[in-house]
N, C-alpha and C. Protein backbone atom coordinates (compact mmCIF):
# COMPACT_ATOMS: atom_id res chain seq x y z
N UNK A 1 48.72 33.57 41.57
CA UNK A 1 47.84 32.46 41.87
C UNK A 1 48.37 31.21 41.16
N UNK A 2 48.44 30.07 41.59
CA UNK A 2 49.25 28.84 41.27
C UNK A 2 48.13 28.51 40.00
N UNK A 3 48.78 27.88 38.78
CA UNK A 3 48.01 27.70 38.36
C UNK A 3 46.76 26.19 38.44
N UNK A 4 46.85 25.79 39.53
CA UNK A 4 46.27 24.23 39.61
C UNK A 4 44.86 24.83 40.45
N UNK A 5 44.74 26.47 41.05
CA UNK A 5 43.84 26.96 41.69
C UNK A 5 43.15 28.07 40.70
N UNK A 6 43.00 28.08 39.26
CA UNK A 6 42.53 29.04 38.71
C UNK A 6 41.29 28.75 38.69
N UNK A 7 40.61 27.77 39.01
CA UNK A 7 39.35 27.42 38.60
C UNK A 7 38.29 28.34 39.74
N UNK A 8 38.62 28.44 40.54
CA UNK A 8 38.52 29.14 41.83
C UNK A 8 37.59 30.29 41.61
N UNK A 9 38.23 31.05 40.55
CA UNK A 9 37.41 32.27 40.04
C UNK A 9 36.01 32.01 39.31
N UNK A 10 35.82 31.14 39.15
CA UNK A 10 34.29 30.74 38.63
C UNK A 10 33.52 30.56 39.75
N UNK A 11 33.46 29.98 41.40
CA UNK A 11 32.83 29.73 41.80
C UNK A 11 32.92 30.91 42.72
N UNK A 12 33.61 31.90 42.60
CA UNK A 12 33.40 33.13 43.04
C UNK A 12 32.59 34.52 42.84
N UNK A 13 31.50 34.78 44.45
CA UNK A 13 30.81 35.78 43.57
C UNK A 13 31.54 36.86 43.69
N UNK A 14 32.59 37.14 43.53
CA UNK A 14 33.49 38.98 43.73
C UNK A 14 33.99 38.97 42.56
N UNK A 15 33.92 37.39 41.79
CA UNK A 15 34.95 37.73 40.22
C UNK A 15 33.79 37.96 39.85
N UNK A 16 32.45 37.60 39.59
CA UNK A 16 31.13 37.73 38.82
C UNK A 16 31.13 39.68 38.81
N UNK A 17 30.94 39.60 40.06
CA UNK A 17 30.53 41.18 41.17
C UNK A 17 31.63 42.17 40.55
N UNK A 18 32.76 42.01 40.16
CA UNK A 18 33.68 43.03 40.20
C UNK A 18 33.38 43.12 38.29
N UNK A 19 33.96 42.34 38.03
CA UNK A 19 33.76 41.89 36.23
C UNK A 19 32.05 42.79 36.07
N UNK A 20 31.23 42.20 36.62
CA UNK A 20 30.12 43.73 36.47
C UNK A 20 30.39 45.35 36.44
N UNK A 21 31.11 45.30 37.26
CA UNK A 21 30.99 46.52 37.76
C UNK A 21 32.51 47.14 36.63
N UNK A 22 33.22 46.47 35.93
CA UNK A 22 33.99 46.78 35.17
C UNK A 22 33.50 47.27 33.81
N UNK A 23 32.79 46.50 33.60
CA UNK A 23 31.97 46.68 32.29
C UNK A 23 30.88 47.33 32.43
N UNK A 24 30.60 47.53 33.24
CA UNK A 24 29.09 49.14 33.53
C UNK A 24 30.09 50.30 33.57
N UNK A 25 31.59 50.20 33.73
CA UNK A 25 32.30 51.86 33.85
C UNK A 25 33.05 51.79 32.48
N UNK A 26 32.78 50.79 32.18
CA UNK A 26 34.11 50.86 30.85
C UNK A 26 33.41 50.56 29.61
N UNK A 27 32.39 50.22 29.44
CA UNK A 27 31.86 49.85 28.27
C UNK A 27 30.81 51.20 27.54
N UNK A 28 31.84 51.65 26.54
CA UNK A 28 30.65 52.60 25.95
C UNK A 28 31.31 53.69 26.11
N UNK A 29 32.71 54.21 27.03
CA UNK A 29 32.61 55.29 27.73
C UNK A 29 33.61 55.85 26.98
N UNK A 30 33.98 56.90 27.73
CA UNK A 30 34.81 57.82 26.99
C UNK A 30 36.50 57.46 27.16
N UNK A 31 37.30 57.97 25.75
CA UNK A 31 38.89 57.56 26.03
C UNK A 31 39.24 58.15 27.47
N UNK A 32 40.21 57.37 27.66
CA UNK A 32 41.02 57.55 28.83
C UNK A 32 42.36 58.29 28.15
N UNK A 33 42.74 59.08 28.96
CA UNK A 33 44.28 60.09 28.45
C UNK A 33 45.10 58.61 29.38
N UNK A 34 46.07 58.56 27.95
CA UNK A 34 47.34 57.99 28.43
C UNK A 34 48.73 58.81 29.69
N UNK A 35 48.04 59.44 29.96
CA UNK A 35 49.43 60.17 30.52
C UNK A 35 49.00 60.72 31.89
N UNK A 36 47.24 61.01 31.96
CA UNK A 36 46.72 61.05 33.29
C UNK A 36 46.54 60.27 34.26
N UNK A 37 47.45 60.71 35.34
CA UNK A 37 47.89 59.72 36.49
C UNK A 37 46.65 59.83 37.89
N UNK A 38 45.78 60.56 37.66
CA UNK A 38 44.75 60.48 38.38
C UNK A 38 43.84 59.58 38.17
N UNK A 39 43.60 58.77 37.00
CA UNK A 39 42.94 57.77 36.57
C UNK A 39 43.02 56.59 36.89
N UNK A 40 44.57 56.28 37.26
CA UNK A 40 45.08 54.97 38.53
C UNK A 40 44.77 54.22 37.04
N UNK A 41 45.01 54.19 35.69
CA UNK A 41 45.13 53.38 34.38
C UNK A 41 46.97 54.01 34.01
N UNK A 42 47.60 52.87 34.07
CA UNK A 42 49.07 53.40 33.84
C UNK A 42 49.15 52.88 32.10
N UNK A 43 49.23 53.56 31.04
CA UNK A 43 49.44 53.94 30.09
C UNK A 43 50.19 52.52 29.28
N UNK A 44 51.20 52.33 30.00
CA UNK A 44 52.53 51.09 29.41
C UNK A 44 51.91 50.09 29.49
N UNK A 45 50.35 49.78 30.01
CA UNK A 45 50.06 48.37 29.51
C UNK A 45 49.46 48.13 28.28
N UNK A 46 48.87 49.24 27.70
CA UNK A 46 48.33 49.43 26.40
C UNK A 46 49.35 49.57 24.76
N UNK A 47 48.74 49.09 24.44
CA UNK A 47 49.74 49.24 23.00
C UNK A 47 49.39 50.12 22.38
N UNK A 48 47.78 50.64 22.60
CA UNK A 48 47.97 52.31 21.68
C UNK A 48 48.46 53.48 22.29
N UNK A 49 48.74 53.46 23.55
CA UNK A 49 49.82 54.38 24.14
C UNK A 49 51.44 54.56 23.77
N UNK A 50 51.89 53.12 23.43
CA UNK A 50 53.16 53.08 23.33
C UNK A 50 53.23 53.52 21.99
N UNK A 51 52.34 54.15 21.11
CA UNK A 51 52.62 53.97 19.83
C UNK A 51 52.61 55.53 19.75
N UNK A 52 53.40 56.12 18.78
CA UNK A 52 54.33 57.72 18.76
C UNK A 52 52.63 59.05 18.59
N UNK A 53 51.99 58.33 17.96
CA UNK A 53 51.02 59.83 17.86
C UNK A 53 49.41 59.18 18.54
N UNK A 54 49.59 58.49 19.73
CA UNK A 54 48.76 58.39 20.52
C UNK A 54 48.68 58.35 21.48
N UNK A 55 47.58 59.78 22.35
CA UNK A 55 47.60 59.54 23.69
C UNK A 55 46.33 59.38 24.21
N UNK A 56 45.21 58.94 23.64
CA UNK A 56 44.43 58.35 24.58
C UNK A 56 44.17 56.60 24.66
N UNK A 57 43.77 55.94 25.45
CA UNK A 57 43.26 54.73 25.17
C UNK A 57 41.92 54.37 25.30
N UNK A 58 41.47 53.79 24.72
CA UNK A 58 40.03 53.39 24.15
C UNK A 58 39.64 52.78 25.46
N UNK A 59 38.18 52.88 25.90
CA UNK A 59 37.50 51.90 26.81
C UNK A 59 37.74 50.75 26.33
N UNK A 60 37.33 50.26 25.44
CA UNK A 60 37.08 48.97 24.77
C UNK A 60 38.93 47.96 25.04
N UNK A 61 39.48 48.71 24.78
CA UNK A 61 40.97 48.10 25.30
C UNK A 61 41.60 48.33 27.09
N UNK A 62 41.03 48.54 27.73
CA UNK A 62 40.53 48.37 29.51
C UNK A 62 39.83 46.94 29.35
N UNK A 63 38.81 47.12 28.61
CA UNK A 63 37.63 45.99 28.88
C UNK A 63 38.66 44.09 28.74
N UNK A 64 39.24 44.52 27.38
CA UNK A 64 40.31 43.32 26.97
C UNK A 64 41.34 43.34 28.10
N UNK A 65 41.82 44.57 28.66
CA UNK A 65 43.24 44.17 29.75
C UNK A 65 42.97 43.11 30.53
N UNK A 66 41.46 43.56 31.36
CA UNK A 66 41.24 43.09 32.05
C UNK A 66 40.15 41.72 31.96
N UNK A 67 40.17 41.60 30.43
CA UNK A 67 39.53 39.88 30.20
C UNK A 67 38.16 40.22 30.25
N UNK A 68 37.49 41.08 30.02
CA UNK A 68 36.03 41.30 30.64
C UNK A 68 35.74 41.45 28.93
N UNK A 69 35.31 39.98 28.78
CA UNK A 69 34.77 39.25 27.27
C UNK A 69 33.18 38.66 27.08
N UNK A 70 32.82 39.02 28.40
CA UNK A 70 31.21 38.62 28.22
C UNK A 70 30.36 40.18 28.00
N UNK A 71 29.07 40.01 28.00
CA UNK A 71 28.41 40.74 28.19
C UNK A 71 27.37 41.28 29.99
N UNK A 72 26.90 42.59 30.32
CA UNK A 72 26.46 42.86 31.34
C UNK A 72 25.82 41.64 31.98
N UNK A 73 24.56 40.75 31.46
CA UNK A 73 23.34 39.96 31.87
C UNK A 73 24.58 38.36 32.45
N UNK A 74 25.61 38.52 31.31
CA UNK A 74 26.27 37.58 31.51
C UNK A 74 26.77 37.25 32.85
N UNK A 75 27.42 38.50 33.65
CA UNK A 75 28.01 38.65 34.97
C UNK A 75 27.02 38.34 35.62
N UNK A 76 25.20 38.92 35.37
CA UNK A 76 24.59 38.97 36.63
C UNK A 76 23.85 37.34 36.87
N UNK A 77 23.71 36.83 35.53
CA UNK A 77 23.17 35.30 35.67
C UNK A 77 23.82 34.38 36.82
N UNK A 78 25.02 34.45 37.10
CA UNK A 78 25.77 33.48 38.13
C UNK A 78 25.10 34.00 39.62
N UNK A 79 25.08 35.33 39.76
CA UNK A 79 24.81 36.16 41.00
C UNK A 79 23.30 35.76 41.15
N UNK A 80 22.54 35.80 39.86
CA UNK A 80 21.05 35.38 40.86
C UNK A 80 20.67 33.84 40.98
N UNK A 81 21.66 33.26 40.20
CA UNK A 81 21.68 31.50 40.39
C UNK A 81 22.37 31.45 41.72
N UNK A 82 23.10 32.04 42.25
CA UNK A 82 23.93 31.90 44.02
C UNK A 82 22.77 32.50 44.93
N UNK A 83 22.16 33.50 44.84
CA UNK A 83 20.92 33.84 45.23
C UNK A 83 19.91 33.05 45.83
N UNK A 84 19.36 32.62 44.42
CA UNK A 84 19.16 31.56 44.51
C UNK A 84 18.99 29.71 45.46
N UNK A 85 20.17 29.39 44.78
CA UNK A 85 20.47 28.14 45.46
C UNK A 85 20.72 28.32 46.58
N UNK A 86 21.44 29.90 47.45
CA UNK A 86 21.59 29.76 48.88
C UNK A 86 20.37 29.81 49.44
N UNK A 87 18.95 30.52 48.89
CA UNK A 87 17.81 30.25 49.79
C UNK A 87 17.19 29.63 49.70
N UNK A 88 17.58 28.73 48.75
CA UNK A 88 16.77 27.11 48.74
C UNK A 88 17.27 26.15 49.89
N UNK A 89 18.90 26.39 50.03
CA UNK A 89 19.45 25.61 50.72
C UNK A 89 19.56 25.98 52.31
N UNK A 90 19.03 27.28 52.21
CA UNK A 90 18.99 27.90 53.53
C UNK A 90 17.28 27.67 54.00
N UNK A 91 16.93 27.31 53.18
CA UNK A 91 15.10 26.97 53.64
C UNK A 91 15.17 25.68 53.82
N UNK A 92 15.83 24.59 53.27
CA UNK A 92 15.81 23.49 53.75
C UNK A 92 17.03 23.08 54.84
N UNK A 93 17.45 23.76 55.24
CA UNK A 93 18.30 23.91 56.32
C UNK A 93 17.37 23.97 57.67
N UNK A 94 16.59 25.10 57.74
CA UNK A 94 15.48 25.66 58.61
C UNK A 94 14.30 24.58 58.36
N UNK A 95 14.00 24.34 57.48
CA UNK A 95 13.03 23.36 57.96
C UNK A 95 12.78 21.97 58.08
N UNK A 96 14.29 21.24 57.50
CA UNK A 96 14.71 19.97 58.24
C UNK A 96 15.17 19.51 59.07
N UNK A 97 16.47 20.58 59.89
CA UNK A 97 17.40 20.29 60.72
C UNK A 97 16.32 20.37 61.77
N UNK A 98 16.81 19.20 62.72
CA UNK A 98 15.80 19.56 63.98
C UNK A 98 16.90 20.30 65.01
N UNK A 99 16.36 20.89 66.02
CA UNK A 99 16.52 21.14 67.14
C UNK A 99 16.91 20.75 68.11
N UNK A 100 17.76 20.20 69.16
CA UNK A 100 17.66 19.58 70.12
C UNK A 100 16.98 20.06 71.32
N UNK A 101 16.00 19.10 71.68
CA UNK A 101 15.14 19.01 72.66
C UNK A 101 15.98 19.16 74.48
N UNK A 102 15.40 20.02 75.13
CA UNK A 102 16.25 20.19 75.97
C UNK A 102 15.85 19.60 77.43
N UNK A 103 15.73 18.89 77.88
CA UNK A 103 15.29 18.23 79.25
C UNK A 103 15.10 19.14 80.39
């Protein structure tokens, strides 16, 4: 992504939506094995994997890979402010726009 378009991800609800749903599976939970390839978590991005007498990696270091630095309420506040403002703006849509009258 160029960087002159990063801002992009704020006014998006799938970064809010996904970033939830990261931190409801990863926060709290149990190590991940460094070496289990069924987990679709490849090991070499972590630094306590690369290190000689460790093979699991911590939830809590998933949560950092992937930047997920807020808390749960945090993700969902944007989602019910879009909620929100679309059915405000969708009610005054419907009850200002007129119609055209048809002869």
């Amino acid at each position: 992504l160029p960087p002159w378009l990063t801002w992009i991800k704020y006014i998006s609800f799938l970064n809010y939506t996904f970033n939830c749903l990261l931190y409801l599976e990863f926060h709290n939970s149990a190590p991940f094995s460094c070496a289990a390839p069924s987990n679709n978590i490849s090991g070499s991005h972590f630094t306590t994997c690369l290190q000689s007498n460790s093979t699991m990696i911590p939830s809590e270091d998933i949560l950092k890979y992937y930047n997920i630095d807020w808390e749960y309420w945090q993700y969902l506040m944007p989602l019910f402010i879009y909620i929100v403002v679309f059915r405000i703006a969708g009610y005054l849509v419907l009850r200002f726009i007129q119609k055209p009258h048809l002869h």
